[in-house]
Protein backbone atom coordinates (compact mmCIF):
# COMPACT_ATOMS: atom_id res chain seq x y z
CA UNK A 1 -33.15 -1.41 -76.36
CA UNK A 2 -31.24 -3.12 -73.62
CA UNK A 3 -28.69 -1.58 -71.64
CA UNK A 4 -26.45 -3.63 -70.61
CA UNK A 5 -23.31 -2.77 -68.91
CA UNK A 6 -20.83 -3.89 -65.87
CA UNK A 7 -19.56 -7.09 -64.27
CA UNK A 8 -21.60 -10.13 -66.87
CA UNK A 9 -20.50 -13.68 -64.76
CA UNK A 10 -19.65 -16.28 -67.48
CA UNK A 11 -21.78 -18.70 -65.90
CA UNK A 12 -20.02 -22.13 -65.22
CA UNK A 13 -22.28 -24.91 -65.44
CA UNK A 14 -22.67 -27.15 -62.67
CA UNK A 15 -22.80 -31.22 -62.90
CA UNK A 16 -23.51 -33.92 -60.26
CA UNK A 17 -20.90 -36.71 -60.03
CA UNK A 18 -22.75 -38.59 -62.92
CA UNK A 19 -21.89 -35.40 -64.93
CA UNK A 20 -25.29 -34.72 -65.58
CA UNK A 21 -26.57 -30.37 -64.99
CA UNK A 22 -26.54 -30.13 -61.21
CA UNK A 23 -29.65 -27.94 -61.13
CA UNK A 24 -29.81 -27.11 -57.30
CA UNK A 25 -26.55 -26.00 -57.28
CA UNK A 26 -27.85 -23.75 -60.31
CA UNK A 27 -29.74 -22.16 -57.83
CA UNK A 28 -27.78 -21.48 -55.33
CA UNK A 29 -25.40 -19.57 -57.65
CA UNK A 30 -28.18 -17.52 -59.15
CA UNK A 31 -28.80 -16.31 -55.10
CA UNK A 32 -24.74 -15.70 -54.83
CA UNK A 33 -25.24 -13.53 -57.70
CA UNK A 34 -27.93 -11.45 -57.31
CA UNK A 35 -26.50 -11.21 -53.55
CA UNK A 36 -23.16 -10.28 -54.62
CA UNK A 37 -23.99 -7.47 -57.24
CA UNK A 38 -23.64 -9.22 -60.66
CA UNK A 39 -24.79 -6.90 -63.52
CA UNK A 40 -25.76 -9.37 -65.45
CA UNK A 41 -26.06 -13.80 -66.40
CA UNK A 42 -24.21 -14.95 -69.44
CA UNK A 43 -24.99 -18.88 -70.13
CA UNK A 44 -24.28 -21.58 -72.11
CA UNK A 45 -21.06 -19.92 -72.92
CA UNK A 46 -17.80 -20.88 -73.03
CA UNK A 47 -17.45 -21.31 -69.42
CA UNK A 48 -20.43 -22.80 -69.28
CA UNK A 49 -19.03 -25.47 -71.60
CA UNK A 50 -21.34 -25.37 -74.13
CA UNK A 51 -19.08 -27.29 -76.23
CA UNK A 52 -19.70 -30.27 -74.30
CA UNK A 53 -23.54 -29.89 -73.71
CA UNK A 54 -26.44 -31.17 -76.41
CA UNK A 55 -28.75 -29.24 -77.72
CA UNK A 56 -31.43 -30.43 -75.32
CA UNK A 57 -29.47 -29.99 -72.65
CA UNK A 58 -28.88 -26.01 -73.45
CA UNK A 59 -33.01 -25.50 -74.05
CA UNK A 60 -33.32 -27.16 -71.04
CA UNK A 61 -30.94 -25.25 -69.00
CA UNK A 62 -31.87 -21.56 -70.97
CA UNK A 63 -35.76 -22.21 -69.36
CA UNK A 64 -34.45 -23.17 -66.53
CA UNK A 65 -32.59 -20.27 -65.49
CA UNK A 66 -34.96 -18.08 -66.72
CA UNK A 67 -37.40 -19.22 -64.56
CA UNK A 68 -35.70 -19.19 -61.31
CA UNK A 69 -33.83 -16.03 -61.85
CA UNK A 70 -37.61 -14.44 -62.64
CA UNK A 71 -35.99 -11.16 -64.13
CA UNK A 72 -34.05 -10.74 -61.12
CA UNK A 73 -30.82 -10.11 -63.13
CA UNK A 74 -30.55 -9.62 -67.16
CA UNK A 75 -29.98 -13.27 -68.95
CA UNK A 76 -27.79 -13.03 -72.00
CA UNK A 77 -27.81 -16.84 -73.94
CA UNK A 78 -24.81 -18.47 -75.80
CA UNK A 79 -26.57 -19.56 -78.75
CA UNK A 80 -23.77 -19.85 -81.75
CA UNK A 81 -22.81 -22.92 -84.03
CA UNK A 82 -20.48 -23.34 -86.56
CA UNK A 83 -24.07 -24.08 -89.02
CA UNK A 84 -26.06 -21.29 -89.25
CA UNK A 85 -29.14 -22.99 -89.22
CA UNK A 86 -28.31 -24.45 -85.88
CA UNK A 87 -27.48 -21.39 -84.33
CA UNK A 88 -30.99 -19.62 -85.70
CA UNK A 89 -32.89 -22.41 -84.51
CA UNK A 90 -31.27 -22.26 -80.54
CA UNK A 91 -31.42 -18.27 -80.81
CA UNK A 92 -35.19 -18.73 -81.74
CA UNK A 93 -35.71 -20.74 -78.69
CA UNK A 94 -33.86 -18.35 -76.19
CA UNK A 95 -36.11 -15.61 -77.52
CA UNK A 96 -39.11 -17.73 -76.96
CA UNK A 97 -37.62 -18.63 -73.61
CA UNK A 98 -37.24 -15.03 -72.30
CA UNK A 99 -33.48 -14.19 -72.31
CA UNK A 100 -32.77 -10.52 -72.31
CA UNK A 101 -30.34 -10.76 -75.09
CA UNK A 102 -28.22 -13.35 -76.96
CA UNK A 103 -24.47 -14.09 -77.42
CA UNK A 104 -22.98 -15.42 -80.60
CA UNK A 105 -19.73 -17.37 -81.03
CA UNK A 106 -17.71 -16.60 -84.37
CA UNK A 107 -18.24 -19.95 -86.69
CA UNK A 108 -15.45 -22.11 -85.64
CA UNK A 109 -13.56 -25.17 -87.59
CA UNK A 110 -15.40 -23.71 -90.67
CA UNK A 111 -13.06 -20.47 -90.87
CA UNK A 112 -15.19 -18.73 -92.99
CA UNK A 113 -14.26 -15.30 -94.77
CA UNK A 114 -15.21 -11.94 -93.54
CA UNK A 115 -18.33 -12.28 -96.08
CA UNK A 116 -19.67 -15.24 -94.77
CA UNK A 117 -19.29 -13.90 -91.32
CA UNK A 118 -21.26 -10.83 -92.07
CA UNK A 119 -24.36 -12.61 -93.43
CA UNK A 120 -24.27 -15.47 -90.63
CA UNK A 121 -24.49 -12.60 -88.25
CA UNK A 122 -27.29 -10.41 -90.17
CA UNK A 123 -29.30 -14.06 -90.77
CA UNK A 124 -29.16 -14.77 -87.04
CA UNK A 125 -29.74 -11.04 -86.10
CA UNK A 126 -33.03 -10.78 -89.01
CA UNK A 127 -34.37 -14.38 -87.10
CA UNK A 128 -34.68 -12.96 -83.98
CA UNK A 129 -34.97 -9.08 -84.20
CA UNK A 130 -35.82 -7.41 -82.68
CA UNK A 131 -33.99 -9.81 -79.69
CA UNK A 132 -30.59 -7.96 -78.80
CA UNK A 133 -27.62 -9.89 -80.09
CA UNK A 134 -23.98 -9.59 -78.91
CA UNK A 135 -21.01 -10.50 -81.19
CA UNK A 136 -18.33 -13.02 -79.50
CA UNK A 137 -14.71 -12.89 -81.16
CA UNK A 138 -12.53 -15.17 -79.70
CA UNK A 139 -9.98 -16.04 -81.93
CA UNK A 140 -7.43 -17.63 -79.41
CA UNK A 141 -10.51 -20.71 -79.88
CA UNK A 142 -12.28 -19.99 -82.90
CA UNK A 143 -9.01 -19.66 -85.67
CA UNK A 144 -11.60 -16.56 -86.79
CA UNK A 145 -11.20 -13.51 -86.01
CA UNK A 146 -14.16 -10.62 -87.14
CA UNK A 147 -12.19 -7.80 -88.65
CA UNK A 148 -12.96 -4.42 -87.92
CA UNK A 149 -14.51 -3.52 -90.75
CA UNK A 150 -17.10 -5.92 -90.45
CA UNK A 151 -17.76 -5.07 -87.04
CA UNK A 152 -18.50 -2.01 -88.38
CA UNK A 153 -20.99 -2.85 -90.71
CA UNK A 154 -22.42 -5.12 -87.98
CA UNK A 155 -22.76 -2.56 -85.67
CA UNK A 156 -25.30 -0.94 -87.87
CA UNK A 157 -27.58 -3.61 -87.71
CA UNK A 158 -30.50 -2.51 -85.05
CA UNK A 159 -30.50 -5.54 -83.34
CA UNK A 160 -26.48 -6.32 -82.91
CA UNK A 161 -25.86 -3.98 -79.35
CA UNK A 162 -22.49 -4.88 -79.09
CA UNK A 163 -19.47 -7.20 -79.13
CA UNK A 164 -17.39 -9.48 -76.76
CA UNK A 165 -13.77 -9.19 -77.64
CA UNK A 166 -11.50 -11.73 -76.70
CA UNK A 167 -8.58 -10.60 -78.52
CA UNK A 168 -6.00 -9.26 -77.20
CA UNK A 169 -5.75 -6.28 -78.77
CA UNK A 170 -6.32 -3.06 -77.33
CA UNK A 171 -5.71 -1.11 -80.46
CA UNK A 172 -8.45 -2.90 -81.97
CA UNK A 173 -10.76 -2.33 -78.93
CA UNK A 174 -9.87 1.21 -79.39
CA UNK A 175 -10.56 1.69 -82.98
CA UNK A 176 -14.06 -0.48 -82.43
CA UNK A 177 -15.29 2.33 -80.25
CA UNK A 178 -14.29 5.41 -81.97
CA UNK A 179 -16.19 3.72 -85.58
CA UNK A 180 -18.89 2.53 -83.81
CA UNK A 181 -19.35 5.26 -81.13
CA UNK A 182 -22.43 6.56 -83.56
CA UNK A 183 -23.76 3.66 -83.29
CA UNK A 184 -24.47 2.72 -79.63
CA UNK A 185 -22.49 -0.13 -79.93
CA UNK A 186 -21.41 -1.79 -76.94
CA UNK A 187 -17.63 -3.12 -76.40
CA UNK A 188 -17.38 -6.05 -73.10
CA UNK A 189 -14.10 -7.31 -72.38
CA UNK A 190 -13.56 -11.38 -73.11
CA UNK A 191 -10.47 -11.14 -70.96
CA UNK A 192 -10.44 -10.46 -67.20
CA UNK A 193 -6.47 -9.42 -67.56
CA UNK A 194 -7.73 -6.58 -69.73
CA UNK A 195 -10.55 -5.38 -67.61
CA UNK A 196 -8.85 -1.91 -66.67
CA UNK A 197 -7.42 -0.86 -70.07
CA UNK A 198 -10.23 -1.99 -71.25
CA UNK A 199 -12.80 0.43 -69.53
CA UNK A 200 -10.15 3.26 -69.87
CA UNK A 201 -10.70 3.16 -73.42
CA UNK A 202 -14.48 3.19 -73.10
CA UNK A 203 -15.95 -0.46 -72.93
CA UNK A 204 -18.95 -1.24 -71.35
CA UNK A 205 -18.01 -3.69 -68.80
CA UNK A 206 -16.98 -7.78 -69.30
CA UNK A 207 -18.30 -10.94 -69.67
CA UNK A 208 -16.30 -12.46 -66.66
CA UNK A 209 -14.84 -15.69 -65.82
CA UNK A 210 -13.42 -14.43 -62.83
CA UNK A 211 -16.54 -13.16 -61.67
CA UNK A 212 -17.79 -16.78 -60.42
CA UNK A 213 -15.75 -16.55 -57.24
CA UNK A 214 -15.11 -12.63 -57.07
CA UNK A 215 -18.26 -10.60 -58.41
CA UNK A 216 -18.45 -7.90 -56.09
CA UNK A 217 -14.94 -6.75 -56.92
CA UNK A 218 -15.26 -6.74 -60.65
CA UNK A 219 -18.40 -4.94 -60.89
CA UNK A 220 -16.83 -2.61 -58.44
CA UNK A 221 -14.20 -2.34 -61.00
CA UNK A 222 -16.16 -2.06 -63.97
CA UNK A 223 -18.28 0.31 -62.05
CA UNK A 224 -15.56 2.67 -60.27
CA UNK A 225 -12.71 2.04 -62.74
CA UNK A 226 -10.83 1.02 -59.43
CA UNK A 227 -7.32 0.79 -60.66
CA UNK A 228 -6.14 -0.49 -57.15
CA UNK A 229 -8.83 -3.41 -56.72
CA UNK A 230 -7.92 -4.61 -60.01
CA UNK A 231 -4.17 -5.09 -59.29
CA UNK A 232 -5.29 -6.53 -56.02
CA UNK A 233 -7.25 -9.21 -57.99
CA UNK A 234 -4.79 -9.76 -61.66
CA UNK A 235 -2.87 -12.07 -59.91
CA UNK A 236 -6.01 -14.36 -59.43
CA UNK A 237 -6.83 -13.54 -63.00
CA UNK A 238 -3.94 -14.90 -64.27
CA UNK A 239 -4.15 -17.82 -62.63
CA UNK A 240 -7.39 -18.87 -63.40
CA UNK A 241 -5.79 -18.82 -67.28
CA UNK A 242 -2.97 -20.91 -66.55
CA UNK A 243 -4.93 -24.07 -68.09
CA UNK A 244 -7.62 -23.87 -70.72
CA UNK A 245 -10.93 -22.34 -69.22
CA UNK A 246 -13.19 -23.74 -67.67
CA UNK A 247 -10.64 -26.21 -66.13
CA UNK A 248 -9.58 -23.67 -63.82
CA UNK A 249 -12.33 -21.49 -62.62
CA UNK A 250 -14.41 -24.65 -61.89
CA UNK A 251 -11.52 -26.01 -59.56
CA UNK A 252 -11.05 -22.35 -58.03
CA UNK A 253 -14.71 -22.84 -56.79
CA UNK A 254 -14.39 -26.57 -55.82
CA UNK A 255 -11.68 -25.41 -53.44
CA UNK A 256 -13.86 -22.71 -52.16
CA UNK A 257 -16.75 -25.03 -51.37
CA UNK A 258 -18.99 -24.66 -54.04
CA UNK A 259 -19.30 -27.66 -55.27
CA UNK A 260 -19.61 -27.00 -58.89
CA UNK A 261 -18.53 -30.60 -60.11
CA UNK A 262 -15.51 -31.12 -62.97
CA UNK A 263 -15.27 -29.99 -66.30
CA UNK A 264 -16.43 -32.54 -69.14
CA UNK A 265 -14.02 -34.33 -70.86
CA UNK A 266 -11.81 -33.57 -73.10
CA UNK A 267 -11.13 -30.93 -70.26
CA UNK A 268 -9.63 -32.25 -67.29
CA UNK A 269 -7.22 -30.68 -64.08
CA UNK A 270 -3.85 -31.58 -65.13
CA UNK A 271 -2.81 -32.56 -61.62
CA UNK A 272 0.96 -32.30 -62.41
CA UNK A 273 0.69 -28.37 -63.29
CA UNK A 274 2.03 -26.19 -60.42
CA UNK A 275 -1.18 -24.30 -59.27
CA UNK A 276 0.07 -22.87 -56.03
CA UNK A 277 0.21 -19.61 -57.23
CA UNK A 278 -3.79 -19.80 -57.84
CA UNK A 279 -4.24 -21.61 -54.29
CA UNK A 280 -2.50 -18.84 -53.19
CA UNK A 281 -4.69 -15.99 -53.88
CA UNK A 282 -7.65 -18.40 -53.33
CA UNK A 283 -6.66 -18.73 -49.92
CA UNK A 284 -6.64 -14.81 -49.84
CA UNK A 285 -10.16 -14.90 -50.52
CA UNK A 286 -13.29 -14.31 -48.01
CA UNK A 287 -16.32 -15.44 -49.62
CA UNK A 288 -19.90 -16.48 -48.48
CA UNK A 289 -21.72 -18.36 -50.61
């Protein structure tokens, strides 16, 4: 089964000035990545604004990166829907495709109960097995939020490795990995601002935003539990949150230089919002790309 652990970049996805994929630029950050010791690729995700991209566009991007990363780095796919069906039928195609494992968003708008949850999970999980298959609870987005209990019961599904959580609680994290520890169930943080406690308590790694413009330093946290280069960076982390994500990260990289294109509407840089303290710690920043 895959092993996945450490610094997993929430891939942002790039678009030309016509706001269509900008797939050159695609490549480029595959090379920053692999360069600057990225675990692991997580795309179509949130970050990746997969709300905003069609279907088509997704396949197209999945084979894409697949190709030109050519096993170079572990791809993980954002394949969930709020239909089941949809979500089988785009997990199908990553498998086909050749990602290394898949990530599935919680159901939104639907806000189904913890029974419905369960089975969407075990239908996507029996689709695709033995594909590895990581849980995404992000309730701050979603409105749903997968109890412990059924993570639980998920967890003892072969195929289901683990579980982005994007709560905000560390108690839950906690209790996660004591019932699942018999499990070899997999806990990644979903919030850069809870990287450290995170790890302390026994979490894999993250699925990182801020690891678009600063991967080296958190898979050096992730894989030193460096308390003192993760205070050096949480003021950067915070920033990056100060506006829905991916408004932010993507004009973090703009002002760096790479070129990465703005977010798809209905996300847009409110250009009124006092960002100094993120220019701040960009300007702090040396980066080659």
């Amino acid at each position: 089964m895959l092993n996945l652990c450490g610094s997993g970049v929430a891939l942002v996805t790039p678009f030309t000035k016509d706001n269509l994929i900008n797939y050159s630029k695609i490549d480029e950050l595959l090379n920053f990545h692999v360069k600057n010791n990225t675990d692991f690729l997580v795309v179509c995700g949130t970050t990746g604004e997969s709300s905003t991209l069609s279907n088509d566009e997704k396949k197209e991007l999945i084979e894409y990166i697949v190709k030109k990363n050519n096993k170079r780095l572990p791809i993980v796919a954002g394949t969930g829907s709020n239909n089941t069906k949809i979500a089988i039928e785009m997990s199908k195609f990553a498998k086909q495709a050749g990602v290394d494992a898949i990530l599935v968003v919680t159901p939104y708008y639907n806000k189904s109960n913890q029974i419905g949850l369960y089975n969407h999970y075990k239908a996507i999980s029996d689709a695709v097995y033995p594909l590895p298959l990581i849980l995404y609870n992000v309730p701050s987005r979603t409105s749903v939020d997968i109890s412990l209990d059924t993570i639980i019961k998920l967890s003892k599904i072969e195929n289901i490795i683990g579980i982005k959580e994007a709560s905000t609680s560390l108690e839950k994290i906690a209790n996660i990995l004591l019932y699942t520890k018999d499990n070899n169930f997999k806990v990644f943080s979903g919030n850069d601002n809870l990287l450290l406690p995170t790890l302390s308590l026994g979490a894999s790694g993250i699925i990182s935003v801020s690891a678009n413009i600063i991967p080296n330093q958190i898979h050096n946290i992730c894989k030193n539990n460096d308390k003192d280069l993760f205070f050096e960076n949480l003021e950067l982390m915070n920033s990056l949150f100060l506006d829905v994500n991916p408004i932010l990260i993507k004009e973090a990289m703009n002002y760096l230089g790479f070129d990465v294109g703005n977010t798809r509407l209905p996300l847009l840089v409110n250009k009124n919002m006092d960002l100094s303290s993120l220019y701040s710690s960009l300007d702090k920043l040396k980066i080659d790309i």
